[in-house]
N, C-alpha and C. Protein backbone atom coordinates (compact mmCIF):
# COMPACT_ATOMS: atom_id res chain seq x y z
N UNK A 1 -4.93 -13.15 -3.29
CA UNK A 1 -4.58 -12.02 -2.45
C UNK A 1 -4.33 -10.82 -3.34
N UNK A 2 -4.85 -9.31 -2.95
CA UNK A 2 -4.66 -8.53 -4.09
C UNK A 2 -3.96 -7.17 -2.96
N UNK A 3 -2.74 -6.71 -3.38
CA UNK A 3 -2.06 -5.99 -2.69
C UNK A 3 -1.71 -4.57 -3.45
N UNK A 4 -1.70 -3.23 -2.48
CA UNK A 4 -2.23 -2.09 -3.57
C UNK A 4 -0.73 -1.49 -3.07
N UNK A 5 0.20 -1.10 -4.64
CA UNK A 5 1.41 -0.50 -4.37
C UNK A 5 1.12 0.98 -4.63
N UNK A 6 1.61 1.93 -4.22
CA UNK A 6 1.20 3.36 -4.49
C UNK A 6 2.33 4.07 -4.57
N UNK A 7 2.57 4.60 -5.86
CA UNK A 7 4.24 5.64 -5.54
C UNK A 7 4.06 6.84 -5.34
N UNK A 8 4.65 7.51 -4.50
CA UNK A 8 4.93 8.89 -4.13
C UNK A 8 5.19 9.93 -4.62
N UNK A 9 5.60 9.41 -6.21
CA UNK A 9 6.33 10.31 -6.86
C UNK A 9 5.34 10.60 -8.46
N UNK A 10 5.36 12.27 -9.13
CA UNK A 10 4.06 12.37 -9.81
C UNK A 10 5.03 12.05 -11.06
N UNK A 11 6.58 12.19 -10.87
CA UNK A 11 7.62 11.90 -12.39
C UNK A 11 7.13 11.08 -13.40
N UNK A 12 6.75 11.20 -14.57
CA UNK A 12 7.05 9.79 -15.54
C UNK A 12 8.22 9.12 -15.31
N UNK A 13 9.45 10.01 -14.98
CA UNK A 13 10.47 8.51 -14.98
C UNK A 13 10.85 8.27 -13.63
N UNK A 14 9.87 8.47 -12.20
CA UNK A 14 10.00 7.61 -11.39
C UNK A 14 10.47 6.84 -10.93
N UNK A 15 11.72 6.86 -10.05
CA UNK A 15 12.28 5.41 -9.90
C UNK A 15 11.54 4.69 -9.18
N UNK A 16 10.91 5.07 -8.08
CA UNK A 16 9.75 4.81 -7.78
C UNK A 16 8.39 3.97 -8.02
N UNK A 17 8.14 4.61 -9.32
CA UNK A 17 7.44 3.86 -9.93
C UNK A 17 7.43 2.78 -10.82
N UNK A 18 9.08 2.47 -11.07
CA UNK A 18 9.69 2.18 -12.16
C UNK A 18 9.88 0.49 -10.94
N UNK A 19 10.17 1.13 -9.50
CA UNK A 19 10.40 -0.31 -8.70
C UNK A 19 8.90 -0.88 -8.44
N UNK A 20 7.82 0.14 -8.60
CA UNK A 20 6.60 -0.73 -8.40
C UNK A 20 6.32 -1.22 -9.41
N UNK A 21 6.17 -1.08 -10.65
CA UNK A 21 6.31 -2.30 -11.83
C UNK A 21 7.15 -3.21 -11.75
N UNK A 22 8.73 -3.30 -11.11
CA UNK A 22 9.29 -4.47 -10.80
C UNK A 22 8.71 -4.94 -10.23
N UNK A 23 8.20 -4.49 -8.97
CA UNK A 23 7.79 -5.64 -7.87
C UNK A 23 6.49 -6.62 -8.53
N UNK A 24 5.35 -5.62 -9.11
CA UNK A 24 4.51 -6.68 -9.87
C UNK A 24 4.64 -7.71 -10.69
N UNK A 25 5.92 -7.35 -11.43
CA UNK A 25 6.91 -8.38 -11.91
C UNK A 25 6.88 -9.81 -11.32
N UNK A 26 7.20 -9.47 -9.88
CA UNK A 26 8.15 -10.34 -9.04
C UNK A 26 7.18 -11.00 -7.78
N UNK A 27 5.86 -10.60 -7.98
CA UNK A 27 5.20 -11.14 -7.01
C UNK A 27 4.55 -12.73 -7.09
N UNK A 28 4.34 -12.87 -5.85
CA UNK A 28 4.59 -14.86 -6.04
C UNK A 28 3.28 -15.31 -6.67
N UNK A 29 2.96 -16.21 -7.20
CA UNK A 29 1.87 -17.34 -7.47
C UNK A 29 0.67 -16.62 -6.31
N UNK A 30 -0.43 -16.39 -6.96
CA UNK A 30 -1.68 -16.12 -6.14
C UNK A 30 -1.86 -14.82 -5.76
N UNK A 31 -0.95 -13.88 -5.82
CA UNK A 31 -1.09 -12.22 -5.10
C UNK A 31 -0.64 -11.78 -6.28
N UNK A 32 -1.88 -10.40 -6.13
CA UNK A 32 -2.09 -9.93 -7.59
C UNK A 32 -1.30 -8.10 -6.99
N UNK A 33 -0.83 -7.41 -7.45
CA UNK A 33 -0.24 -6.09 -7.04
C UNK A 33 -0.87 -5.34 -8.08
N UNK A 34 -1.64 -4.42 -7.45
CA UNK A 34 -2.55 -3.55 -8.22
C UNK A 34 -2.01 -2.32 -8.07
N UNK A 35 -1.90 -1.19 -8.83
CA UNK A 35 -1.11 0.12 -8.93
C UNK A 35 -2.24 1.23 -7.99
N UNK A 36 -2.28 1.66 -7.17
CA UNK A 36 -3.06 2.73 -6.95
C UNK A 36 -1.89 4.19 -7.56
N UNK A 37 -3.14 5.33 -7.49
CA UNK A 37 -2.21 6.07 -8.01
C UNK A 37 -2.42 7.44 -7.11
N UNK A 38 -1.75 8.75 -7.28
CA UNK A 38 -1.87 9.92 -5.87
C UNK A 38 -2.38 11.08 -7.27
N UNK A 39 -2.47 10.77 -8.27
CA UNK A 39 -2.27 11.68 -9.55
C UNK A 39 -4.08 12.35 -9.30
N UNK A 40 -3.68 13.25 -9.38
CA UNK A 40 -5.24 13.96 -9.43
C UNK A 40 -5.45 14.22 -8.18
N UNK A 41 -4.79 13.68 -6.80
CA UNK A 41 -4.87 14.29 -5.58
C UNK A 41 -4.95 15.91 -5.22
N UNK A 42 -5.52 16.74 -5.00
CA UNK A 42 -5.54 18.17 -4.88
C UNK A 42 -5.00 18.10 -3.49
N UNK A 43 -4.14 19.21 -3.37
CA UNK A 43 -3.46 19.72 -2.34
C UNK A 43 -4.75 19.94 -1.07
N UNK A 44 -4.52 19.08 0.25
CA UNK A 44 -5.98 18.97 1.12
C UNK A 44 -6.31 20.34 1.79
N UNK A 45 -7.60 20.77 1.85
CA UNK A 45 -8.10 22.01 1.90
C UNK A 45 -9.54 21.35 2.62
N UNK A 46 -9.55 21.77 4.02
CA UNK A 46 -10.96 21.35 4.80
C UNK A 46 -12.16 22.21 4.22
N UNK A 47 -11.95 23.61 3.71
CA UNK A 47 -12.85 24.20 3.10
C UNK A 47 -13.36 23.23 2.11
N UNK A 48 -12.44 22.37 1.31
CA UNK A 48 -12.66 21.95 0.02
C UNK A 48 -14.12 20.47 0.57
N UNK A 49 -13.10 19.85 1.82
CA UNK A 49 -13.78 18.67 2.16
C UNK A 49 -14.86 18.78 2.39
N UNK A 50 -15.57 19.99 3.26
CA UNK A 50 -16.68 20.35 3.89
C UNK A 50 -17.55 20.47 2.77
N UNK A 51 -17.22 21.63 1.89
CA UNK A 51 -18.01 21.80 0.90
C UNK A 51 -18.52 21.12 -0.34
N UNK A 52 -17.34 20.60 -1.14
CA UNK A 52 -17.83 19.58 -2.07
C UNK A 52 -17.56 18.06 -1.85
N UNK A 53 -17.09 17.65 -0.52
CA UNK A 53 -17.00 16.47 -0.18
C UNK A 53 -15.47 15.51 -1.02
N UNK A 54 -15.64 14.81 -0.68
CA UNK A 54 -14.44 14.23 -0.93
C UNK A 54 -13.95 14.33 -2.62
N UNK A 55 -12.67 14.65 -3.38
CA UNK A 55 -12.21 14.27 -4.61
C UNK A 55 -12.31 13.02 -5.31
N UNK A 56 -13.09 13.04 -6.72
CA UNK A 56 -12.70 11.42 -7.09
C UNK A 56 -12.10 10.73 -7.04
N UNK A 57 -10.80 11.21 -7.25
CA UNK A 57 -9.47 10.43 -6.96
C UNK A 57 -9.06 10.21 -5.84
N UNK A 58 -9.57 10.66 -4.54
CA UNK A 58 -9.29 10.58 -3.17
C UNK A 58 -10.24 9.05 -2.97
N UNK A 59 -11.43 9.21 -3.34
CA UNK A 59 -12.46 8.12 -3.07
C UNK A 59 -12.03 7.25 -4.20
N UNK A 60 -11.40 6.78 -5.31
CA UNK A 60 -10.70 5.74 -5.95
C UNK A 60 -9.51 5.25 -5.02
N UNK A 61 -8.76 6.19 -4.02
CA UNK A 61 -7.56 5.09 -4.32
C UNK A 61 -7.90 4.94 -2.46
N UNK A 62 -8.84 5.52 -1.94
CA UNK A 62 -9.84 5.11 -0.31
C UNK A 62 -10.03 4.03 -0.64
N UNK A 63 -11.09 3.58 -1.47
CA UNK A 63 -11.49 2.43 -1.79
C UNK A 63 -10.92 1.02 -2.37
N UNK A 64 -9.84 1.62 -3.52
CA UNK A 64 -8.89 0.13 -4.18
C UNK A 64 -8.13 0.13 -2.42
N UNK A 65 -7.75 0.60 -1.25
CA UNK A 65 -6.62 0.53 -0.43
C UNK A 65 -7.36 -0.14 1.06
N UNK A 66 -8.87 -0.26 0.61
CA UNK A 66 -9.61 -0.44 1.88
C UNK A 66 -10.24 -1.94 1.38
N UNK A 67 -9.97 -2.11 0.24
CA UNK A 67 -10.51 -3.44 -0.56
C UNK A 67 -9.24 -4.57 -0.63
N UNK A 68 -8.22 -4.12 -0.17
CA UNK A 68 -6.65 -4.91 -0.33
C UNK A 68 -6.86 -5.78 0.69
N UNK A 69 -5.83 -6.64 0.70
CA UNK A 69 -5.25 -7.38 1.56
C UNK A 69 -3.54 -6.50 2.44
N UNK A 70 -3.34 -5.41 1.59
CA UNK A 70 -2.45 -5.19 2.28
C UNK A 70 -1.76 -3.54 1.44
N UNK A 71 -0.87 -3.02 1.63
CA UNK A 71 -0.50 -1.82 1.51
C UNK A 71 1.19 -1.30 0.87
N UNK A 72 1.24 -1.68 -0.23
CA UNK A 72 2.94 -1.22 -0.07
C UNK A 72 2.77 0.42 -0.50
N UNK A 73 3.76 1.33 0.19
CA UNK A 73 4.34 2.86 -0.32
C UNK A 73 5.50 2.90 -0.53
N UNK A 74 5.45 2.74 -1.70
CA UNK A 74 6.77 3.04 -2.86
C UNK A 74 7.13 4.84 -2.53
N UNK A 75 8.38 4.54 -1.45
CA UNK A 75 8.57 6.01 -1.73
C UNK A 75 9.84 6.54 -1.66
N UNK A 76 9.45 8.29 -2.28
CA UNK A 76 10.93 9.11 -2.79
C UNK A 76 11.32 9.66 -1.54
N UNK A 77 12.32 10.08 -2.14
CA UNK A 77 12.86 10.98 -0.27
C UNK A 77 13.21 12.00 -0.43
N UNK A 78 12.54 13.21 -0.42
CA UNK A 78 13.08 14.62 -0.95
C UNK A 78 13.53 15.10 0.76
N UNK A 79 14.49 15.83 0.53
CA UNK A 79 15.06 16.51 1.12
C UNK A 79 15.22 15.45 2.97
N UNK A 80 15.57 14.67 2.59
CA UNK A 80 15.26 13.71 3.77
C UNK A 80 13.94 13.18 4.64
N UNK A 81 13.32 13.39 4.13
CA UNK A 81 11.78 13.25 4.32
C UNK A 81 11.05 12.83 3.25
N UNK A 82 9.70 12.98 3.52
CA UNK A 82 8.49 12.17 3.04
C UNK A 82 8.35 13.39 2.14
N UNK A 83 7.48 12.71 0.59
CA UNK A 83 7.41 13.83 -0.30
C UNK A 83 6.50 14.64 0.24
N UNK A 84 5.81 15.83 -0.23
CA UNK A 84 4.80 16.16 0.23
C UNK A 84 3.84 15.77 -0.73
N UNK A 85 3.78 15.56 -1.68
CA UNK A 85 2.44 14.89 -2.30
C UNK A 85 2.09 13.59 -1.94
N UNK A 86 3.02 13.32 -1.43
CA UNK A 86 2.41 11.45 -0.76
C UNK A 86 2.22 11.86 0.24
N UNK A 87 2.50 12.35 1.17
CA UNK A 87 2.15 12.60 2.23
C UNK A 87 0.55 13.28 2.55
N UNK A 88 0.48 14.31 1.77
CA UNK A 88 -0.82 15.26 1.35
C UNK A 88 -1.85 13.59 0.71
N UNK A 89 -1.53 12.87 0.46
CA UNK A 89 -2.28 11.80 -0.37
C UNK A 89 -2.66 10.89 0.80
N UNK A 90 -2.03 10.57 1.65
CA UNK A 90 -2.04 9.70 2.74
C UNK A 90 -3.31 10.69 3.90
N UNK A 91 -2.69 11.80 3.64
CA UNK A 91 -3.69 12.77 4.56
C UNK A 91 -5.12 12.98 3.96
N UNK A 92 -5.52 12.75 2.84
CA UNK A 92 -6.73 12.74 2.34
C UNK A 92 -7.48 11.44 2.41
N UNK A 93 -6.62 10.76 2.57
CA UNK A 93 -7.26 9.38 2.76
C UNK A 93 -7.77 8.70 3.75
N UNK A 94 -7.21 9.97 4.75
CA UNK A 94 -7.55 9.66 6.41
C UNK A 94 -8.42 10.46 6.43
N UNK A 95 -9.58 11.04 5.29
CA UNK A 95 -10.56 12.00 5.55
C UNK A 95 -11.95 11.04 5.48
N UNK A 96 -13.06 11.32 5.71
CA UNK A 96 -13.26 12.04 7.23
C UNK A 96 -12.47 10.96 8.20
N UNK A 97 -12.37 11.40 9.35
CA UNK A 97 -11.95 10.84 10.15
C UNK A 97 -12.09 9.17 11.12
N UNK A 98 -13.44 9.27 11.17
CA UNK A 98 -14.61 8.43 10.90
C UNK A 98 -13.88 7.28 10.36
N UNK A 99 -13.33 7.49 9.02
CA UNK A 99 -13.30 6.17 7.87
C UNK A 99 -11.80 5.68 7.80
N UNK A 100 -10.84 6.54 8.99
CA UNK A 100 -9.62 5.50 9.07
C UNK A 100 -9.49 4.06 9.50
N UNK A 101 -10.12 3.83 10.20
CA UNK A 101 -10.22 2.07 10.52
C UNK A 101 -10.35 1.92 9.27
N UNK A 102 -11.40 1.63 8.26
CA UNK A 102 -11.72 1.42 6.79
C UNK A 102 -10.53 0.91 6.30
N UNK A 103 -10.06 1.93 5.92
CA UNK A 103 -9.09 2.51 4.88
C UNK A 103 -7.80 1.65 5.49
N UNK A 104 -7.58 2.05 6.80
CA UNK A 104 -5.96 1.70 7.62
C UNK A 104 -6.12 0.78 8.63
N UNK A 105 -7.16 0.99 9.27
CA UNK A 105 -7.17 0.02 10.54
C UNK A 105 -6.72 -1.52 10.14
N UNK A 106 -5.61 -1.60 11.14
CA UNK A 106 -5.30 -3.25 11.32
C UNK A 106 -4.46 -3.60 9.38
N UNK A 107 -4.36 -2.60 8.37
CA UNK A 107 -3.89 -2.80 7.26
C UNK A 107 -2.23 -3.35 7.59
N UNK A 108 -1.62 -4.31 6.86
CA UNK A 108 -0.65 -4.52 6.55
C UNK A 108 -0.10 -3.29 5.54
N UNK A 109 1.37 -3.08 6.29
CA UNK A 109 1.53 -1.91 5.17
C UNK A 109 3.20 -2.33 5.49
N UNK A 110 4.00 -2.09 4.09
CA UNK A 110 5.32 -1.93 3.79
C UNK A 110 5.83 -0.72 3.04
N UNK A 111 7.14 -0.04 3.32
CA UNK A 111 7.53 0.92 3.15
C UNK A 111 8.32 0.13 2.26
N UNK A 112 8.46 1.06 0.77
CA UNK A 112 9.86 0.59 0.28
C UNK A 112 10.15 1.81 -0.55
N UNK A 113 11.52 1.98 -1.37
CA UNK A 113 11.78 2.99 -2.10
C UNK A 113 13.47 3.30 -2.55
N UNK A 114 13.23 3.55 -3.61
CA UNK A 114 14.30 4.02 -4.29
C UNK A 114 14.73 5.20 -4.62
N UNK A 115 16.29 5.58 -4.51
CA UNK A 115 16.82 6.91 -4.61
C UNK A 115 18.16 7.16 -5.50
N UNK A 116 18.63 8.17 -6.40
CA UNK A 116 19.70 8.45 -6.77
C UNK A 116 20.30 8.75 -5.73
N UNK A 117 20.59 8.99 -4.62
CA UNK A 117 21.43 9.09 -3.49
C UNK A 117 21.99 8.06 -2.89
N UNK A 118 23.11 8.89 -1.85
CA UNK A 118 23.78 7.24 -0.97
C UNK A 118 22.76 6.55 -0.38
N UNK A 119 21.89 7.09 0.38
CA UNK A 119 20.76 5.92 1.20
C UNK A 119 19.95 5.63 0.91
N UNK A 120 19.34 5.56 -0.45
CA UNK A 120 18.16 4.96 -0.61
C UNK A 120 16.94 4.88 0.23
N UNK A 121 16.38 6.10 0.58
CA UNK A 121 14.78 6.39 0.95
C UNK A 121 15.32 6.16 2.56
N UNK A 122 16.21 5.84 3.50
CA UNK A 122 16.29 5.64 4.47
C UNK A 122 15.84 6.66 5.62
N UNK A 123 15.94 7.11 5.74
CA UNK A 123 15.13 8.24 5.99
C UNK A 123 13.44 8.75 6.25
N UNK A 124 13.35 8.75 4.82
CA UNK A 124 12.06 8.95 4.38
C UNK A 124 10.97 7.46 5.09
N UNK A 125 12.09 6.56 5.03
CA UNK A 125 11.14 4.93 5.18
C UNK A 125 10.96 5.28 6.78
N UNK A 126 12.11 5.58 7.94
CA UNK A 126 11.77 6.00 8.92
C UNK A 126 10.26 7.60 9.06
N UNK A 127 10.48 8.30 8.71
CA UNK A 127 9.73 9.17 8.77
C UNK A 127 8.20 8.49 8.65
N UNK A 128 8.05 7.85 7.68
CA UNK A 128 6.61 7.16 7.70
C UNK A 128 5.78 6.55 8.94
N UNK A 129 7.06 6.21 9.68
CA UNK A 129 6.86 5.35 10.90
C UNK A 129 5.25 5.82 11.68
N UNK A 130 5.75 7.24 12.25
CA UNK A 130 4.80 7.69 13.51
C UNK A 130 3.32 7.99 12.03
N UNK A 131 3.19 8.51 10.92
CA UNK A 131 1.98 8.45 10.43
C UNK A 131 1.57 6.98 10.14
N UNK A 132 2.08 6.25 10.04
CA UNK A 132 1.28 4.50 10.21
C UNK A 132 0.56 3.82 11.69
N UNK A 133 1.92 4.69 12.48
CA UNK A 133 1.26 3.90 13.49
C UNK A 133 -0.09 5.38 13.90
N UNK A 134 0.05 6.16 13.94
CA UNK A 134 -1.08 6.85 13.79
C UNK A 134 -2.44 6.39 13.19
N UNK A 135 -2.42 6.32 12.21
CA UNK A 135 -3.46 5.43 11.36
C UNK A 135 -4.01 4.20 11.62
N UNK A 136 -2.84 3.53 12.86
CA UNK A 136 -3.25 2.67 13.38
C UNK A 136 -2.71 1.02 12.43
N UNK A 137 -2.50 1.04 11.36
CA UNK A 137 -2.06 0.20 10.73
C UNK A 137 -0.88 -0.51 11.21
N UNK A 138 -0.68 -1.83 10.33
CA UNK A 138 -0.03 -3.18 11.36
C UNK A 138 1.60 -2.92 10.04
N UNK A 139 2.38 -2.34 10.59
CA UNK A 139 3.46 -2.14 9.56
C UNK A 139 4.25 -3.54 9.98
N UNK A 140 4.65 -3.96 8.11
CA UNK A 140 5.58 -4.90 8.18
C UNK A 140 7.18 -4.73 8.63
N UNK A 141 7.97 -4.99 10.11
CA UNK A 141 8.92 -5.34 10.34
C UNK A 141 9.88 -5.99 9.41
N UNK A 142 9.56 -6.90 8.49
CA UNK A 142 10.45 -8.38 8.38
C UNK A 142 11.19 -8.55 7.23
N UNK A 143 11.21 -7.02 6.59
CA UNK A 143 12.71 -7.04 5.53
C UNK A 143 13.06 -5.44 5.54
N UNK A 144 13.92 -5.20 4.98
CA UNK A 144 13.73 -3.46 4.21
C UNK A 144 14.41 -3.80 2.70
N UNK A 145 13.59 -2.84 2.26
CA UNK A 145 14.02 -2.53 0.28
C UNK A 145 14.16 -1.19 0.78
N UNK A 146 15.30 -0.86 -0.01
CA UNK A 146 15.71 0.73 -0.24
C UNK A 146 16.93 0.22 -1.29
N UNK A 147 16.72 0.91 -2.54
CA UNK A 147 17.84 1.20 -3.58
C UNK A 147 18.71 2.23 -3.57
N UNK A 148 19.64 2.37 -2.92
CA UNK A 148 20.54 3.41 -3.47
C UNK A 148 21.21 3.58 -5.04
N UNK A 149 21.34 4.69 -5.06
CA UNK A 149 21.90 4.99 -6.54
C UNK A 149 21.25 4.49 -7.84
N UNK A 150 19.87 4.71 -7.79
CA UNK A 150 18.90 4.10 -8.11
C UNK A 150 19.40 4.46 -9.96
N UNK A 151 20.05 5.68 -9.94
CA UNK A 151 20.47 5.80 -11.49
C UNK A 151 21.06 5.00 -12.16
N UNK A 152 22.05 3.97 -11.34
CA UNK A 152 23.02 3.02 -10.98
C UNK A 152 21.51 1.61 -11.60
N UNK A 153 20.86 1.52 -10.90
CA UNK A 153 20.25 -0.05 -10.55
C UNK A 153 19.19 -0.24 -12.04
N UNK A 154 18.59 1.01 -12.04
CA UNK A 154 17.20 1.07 -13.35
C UNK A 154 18.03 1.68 -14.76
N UNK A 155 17.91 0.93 -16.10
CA UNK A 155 18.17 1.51 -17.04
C UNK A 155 17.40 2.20 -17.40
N UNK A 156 17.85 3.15 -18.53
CA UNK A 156 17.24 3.91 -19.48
C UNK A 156 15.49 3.78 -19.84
N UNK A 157 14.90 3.10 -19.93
CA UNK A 157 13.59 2.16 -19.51
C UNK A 157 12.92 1.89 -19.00
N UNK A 158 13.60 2.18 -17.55
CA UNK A 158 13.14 2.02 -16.45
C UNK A 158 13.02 0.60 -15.82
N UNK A 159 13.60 -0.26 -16.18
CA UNK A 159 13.70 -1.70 -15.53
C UNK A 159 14.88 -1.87 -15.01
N UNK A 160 14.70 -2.59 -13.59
CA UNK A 160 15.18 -2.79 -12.87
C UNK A 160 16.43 -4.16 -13.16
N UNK A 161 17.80 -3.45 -13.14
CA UNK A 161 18.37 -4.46 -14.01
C UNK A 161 19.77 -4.96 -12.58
N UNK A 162 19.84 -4.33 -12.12
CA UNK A 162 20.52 -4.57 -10.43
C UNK A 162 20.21 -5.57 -10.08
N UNK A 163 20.75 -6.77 -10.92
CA UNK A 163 20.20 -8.40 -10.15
C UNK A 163 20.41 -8.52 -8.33
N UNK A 164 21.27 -7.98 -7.68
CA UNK A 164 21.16 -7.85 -5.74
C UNK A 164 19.88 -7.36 -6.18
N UNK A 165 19.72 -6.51 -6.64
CA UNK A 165 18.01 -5.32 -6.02
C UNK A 165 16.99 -6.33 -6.33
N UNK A 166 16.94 -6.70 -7.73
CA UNK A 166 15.98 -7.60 -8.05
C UNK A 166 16.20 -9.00 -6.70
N UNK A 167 16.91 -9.63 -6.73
CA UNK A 167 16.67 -10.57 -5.64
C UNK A 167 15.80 -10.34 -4.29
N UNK A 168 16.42 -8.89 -4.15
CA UNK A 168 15.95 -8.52 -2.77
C UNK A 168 14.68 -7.98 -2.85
N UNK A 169 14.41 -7.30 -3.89
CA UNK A 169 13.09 -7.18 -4.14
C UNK A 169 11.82 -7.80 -4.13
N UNK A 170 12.66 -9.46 -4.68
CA UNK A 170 11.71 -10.52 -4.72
C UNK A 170 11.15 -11.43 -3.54
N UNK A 171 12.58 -11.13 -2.67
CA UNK A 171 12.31 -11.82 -1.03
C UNK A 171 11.35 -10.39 -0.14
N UNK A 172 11.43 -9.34 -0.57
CA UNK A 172 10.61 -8.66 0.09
C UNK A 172 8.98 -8.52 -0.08
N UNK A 173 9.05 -8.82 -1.37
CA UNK A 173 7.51 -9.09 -1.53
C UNK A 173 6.93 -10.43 -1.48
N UNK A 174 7.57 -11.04 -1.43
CA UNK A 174 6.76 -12.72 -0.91
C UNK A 174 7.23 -12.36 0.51
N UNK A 175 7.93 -12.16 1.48
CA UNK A 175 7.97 -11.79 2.59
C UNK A 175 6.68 -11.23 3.24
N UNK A 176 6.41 -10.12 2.42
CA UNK A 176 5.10 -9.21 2.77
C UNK A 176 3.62 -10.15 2.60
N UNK A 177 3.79 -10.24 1.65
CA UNK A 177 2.72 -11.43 1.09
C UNK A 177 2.20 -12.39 1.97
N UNK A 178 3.60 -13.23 2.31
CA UNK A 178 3.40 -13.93 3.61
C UNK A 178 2.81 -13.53 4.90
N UNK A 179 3.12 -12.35 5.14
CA UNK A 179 3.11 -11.77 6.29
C UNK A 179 1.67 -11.12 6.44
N UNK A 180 0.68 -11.18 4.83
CA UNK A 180 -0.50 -10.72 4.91
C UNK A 180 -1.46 -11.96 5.15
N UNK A 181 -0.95 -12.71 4.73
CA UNK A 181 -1.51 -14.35 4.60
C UNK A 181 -1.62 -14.72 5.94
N UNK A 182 -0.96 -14.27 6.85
CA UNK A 182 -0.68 -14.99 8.30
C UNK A 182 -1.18 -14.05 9.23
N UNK A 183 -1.34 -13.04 9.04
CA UNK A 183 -1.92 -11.36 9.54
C UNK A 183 -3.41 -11.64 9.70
N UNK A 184 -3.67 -11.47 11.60
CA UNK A 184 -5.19 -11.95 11.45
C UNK A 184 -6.14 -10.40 10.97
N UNK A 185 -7.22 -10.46 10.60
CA UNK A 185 -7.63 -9.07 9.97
C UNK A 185 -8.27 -9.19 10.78
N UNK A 186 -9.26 -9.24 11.69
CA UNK A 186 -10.58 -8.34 12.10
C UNK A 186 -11.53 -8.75 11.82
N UNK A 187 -11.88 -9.74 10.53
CA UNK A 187 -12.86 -10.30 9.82
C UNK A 187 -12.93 -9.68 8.83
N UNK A 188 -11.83 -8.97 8.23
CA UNK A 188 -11.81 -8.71 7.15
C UNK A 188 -11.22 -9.86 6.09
């Protein structure tokens, strides 16, 4: 099973990104967690789409996310909401229009994310809601990950040293896993 984590955030020190290397860490026997990335995403411009057609990097991480078994978004929560570069990334990916089934249709997808704040992405994990089910994708119900005080949980390093987080981390992604394993696709 090969499952595509994507973080939201463009930081090198990412907490974000710092929990999607845990989770690859922590994923079970047989499911492989592959990094997609939003880096090189250009801010979406229909002039841009029409004319020179889709960005490389738009059609790399279309394709690693339409080739998965399933979907995690590792994400930040600026200002109580969804970043705008993940968001702008998610919106390019629904280009052309045409190719959302592809890409989203019927996809298993999990929200997770970490924050130096009291709530840990809570927020932000709601906000995602109405653009998934938009997209049409099959969002996983059957845990939540959110780190609060994420300055608190990741050292200097960036590893995740918050043995609760790590536990919970680890039941959330064999959770998901499971939940892709048992998830009828379409014939995909």
């Amino acid at each position: 099973m090969r499952l595509v984590g994507v973080s939201g955030s463009l930081r090198a020190a990412s907490y974000n990104s710092a929990l999607l290397r845990a989770a690859q860490a922590m994923t079970p026997e047989g499911v492989d967690l592959v990094e997609g990335s939003i880096r090189g995403i250009p801010l979406y411009d229909g002039d841009v789409e029409r004319d020179q057609g889709l960005p490389e990097a738009v059609v790399a991480l279309k394709d690693l996310v339409a080739d998965s078994d399933g979907l995690l978004l590792f994400t930040p929560e600026y200002n109580n909401g969804i970043p705008g570069v993940f968001k702008n990334a998610i919106d390019w990916l629904s280009r052309p229009a045409s190719d959302i089934e592809r890409v989203f249709g019927g996809r298993p997808v999990a929200v997770l994310g970490a924050s130096p704040g009291p709530f840990g992405t809570v927020m932000s994990q709601a906000a995602w809601l109405p653009v998934l089910r938009t997209l049409g994708t099959a969002p996983w119900f059957g845990g939540r990950m959110l780190i609060p005080h994420a300055n608190a949980a990741f050292d200097a390093d960036g590893q995740l040293t918050d043995e609760d987080a790590r536990r919970r981390l680890a039941r959330f992604i064999s959770g998901f896993a499971e939940h892709c394993r048992t998830l009828p696709r379409d014939g995909r």
